[in-house]
Protein backbone atom coordinates (compact mmCIF):
# COMPACT_ATOMS: atom_id res chain seq x y z
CA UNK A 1 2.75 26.37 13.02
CA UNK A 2 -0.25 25.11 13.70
CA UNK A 3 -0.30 21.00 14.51
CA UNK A 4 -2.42 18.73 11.71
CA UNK A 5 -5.81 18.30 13.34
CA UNK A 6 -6.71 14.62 12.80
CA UNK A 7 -10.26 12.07 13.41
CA UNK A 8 -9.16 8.80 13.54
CA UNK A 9 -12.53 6.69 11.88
CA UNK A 10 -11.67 2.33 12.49
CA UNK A 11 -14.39 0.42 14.06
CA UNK A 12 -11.81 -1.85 15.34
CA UNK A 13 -11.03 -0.34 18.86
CA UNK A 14 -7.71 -1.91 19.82
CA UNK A 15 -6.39 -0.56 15.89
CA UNK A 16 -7.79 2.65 16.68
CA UNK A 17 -6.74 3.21 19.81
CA UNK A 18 -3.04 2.59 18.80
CA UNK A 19 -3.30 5.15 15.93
CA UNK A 20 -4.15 7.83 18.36
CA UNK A 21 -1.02 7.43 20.75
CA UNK A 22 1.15 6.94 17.72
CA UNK A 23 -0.33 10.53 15.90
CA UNK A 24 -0.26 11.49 19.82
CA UNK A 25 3.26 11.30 19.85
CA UNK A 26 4.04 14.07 16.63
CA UNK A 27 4.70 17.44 17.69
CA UNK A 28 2.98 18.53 14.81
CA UNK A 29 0.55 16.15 14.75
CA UNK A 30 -2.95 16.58 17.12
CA UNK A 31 -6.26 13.75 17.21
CA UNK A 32 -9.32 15.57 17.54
CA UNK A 33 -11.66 12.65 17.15
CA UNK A 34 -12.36 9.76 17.10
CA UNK A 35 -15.09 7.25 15.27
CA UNK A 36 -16.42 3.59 14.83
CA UNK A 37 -18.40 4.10 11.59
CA UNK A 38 -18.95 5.83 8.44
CA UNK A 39 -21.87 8.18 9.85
CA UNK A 40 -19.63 9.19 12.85
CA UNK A 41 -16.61 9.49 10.74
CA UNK A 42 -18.91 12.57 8.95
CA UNK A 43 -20.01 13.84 12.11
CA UNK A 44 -16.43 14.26 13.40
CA UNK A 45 -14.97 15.74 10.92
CA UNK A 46 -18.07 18.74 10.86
CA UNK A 47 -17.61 18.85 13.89
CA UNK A 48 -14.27 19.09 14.69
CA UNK A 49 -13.25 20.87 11.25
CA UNK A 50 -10.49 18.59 11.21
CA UNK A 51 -7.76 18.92 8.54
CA UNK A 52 -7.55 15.12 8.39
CA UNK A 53 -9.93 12.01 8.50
CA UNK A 54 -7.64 8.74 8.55
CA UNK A 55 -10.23 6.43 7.48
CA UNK A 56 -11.15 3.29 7.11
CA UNK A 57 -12.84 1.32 4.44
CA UNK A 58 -14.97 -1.50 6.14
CA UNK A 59 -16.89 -0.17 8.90
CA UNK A 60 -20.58 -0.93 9.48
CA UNK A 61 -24.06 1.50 9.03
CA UNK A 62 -21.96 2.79 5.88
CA UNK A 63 -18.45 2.13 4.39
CA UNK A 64 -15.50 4.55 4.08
CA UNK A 65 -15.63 5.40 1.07
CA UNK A 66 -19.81 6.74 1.34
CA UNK A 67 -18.53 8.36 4.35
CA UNK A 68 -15.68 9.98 1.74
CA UNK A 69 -18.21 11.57 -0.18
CA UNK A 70 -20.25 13.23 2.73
CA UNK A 71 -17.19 14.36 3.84
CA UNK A 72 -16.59 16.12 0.84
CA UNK A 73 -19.63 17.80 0.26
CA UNK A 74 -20.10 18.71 3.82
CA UNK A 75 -16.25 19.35 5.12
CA UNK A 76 -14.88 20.41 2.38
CA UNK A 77 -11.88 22.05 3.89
CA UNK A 78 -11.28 18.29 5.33
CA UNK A 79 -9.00 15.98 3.29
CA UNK A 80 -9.42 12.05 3.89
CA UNK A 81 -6.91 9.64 3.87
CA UNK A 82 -7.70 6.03 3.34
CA UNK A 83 -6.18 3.60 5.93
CA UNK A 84 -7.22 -0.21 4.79
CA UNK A 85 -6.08 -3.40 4.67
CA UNK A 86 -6.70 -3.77 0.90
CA UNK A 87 -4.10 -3.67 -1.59
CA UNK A 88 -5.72 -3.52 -4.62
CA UNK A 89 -5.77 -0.64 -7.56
CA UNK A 90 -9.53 -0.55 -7.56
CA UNK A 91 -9.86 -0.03 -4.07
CA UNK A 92 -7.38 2.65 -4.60
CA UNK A 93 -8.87 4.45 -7.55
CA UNK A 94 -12.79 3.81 -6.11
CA UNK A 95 -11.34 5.65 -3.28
CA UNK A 96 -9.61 8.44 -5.55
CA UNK A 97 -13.01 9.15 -7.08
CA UNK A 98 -15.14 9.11 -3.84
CA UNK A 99 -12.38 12.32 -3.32
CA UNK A 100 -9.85 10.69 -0.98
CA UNK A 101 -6.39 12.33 -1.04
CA UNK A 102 -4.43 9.25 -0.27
CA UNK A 103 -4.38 5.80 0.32
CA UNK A 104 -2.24 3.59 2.22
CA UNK A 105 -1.96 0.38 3.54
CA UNK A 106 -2.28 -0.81 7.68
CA UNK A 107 0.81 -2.57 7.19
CA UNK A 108 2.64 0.04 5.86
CA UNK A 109 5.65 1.25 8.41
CA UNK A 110 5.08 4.00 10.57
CA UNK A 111 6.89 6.34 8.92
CA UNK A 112 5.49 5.99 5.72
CA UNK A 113 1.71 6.56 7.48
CA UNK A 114 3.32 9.46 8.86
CA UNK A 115 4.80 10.82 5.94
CA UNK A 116 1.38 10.08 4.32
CA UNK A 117 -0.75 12.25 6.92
CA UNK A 118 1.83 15.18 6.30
CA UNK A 119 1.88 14.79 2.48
CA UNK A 120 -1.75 15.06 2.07
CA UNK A 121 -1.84 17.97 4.48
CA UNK A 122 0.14 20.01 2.70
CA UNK A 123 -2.13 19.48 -0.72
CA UNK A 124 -0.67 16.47 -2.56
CA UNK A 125 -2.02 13.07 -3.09
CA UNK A 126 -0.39 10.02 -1.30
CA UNK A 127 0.16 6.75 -3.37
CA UNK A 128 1.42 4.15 -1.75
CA UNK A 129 4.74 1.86 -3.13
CA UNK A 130 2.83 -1.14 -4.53
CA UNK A 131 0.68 1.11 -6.96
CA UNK A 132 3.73 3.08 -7.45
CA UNK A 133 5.56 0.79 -8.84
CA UNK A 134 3.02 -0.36 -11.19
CA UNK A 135 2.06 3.19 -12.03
CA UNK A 136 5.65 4.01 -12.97
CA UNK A 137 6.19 0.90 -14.82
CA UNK A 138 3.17 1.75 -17.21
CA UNK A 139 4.93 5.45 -17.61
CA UNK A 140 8.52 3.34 -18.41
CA UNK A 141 6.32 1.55 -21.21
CA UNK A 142 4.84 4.38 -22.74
CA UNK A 143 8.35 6.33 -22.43
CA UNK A 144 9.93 3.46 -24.72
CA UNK A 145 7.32 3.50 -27.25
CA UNK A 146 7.70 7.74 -27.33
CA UNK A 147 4.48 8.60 -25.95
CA UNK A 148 6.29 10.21 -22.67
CA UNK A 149 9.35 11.50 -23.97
CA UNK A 150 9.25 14.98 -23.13
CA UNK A 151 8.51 14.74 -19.56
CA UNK A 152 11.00 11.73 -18.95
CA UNK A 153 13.66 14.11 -20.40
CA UNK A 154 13.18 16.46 -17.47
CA UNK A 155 14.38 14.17 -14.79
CA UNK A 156 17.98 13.98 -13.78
CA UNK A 157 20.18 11.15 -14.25
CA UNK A 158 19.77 9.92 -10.85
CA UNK A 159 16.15 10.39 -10.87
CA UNK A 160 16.00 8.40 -13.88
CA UNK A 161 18.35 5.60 -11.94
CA UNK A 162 15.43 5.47 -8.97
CA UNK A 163 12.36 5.44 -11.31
CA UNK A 164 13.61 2.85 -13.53
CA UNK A 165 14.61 0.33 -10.21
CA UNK A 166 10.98 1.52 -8.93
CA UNK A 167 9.26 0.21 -11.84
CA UNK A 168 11.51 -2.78 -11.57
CA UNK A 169 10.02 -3.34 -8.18
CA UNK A 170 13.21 -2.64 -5.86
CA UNK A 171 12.25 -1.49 -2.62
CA UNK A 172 13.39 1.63 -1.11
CA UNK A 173 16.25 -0.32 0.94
CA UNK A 174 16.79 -2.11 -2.35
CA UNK A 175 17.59 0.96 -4.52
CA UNK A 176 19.50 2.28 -1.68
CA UNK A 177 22.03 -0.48 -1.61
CA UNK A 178 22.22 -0.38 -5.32
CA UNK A 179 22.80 3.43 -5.29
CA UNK A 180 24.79 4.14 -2.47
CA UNK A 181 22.68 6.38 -0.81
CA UNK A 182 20.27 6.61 1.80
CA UNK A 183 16.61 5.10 2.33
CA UNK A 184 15.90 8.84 2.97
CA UNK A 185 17.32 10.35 -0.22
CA UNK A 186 15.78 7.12 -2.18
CA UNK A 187 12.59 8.94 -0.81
CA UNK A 188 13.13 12.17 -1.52
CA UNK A 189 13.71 11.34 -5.33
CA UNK A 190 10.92 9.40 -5.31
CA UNK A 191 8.62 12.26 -4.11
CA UNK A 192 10.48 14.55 -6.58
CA UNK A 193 9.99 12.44 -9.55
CA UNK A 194 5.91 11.46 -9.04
CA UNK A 195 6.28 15.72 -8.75
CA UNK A 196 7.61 15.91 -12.46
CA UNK A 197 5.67 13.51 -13.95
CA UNK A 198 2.20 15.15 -12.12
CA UNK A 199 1.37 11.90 -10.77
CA UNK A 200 0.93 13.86 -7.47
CA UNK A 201 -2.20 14.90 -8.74
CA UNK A 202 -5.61 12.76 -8.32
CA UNK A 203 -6.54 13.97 -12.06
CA UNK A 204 -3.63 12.12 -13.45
CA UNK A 205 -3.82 9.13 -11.37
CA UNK A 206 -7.60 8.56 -12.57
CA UNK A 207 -6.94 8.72 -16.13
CA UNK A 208 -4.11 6.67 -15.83
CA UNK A 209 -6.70 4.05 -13.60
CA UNK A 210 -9.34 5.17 -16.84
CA UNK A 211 -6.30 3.72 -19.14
CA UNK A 212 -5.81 0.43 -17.35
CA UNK A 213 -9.28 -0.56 -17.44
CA UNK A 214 -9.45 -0.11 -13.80
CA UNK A 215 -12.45 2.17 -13.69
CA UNK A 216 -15.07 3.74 -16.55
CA UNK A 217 -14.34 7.00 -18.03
CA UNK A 218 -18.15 7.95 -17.30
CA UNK A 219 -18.00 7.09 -13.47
């Protein structure tokens, strides 16, 4: 199978560099290119027709997310993932509708940027575990006032265990203690249950940022 070809775009070249030799390291995994701005970021991925741009948000002669858009319109076989330092929901959903795929955090472990890279690559959208949990919490509201009955009744009794400590703000190694079982299978329900509720898909996470105030319906 072919390996994930991957631009690296951070202006910061000590940050940058690291990310390569990480990715560098997975078999499956290859860096085709490399940039130090929005405009370059663009260039990269035409001309590289990567699969992924890992990109940041502040970089100068034109942000991330501008350079999100070009991307789009111009490589649009290329899916960007946001790498940034910001954790906040309107970073996140600005980023959603300039057509990123994903958007994590540079102090998220390694394996969750990994896991990231690879989930986005294979067509889904990445969220990472602080807008999770706030995301699912909303959904646990709306289940107890009826509005999401149906689709909560689908889970299994497990899942239902993981999504309700989730919206409670437990950490994976948190739920895993409580649950007797494994970081990795606390993961795995995870990804299953954002899978049955759609929230895999960048349509529902908009409306749901559209609900919360968090950006206009006519953006």
């Amino acid at each position: 199978m072919p390996a994930i070809r991957i631009v690296v775009a951070d202006d910061h070249t000590l940050i940058r560099r690291g990310i390569v030799s990480l990715l560098g390291a997975e078999p499956d995994m290859e860096v085709v290119g490399e940039a130090g701005s929005g405009p370059e970021a663009v260039r990269q991925a035409r001309a590289t027709t990567a699969d992924i741009v890992l990109m940041d948000i502040a970089m100068p002669n034109g942000n991330g997310l501008d350079a999100t858009r070009d991307i789009g319109r111009e490589s649009p076989g290329t899916r960007v993932l946001i790498l940034t330092v910001h954790d906040r929901e309107d970073y996140l959903f600005q980023a959603l509708r300039a057509g990123a795929a994903g958007y994590i955090l540079k102090g998220a472990d390694t394996q969750d940027l990994l896991s990231a890279i690879r989930a986005v690559h294979q067509g889904g959208v990445y969220l990472y575990p602080t807008v999770t949990k706030k995301v699912l919490a909303d959904y646990m509201r709306r289940v107890d006032s009826g509005e999401d009955r149906a689709s909560y009744d689908n889970l299994s009794e497990r899942e239902r265990q993981v999504l309700t400590l989730i919206a409670q703000g437990k950490t994976t190694a948190e739920i895993a203690t409580a649950l007797f079982i494994s970081p990795h299978t606390v993961q795995t329900h995870r990804d299953h249950i954002m899978e049955k509720l759609d929230l895999h898909r960048k349509a529902e996470l908009i409306k749901y940022a559209i609900r919360k105030g968090l950006i206009d319906a006519d953006t």
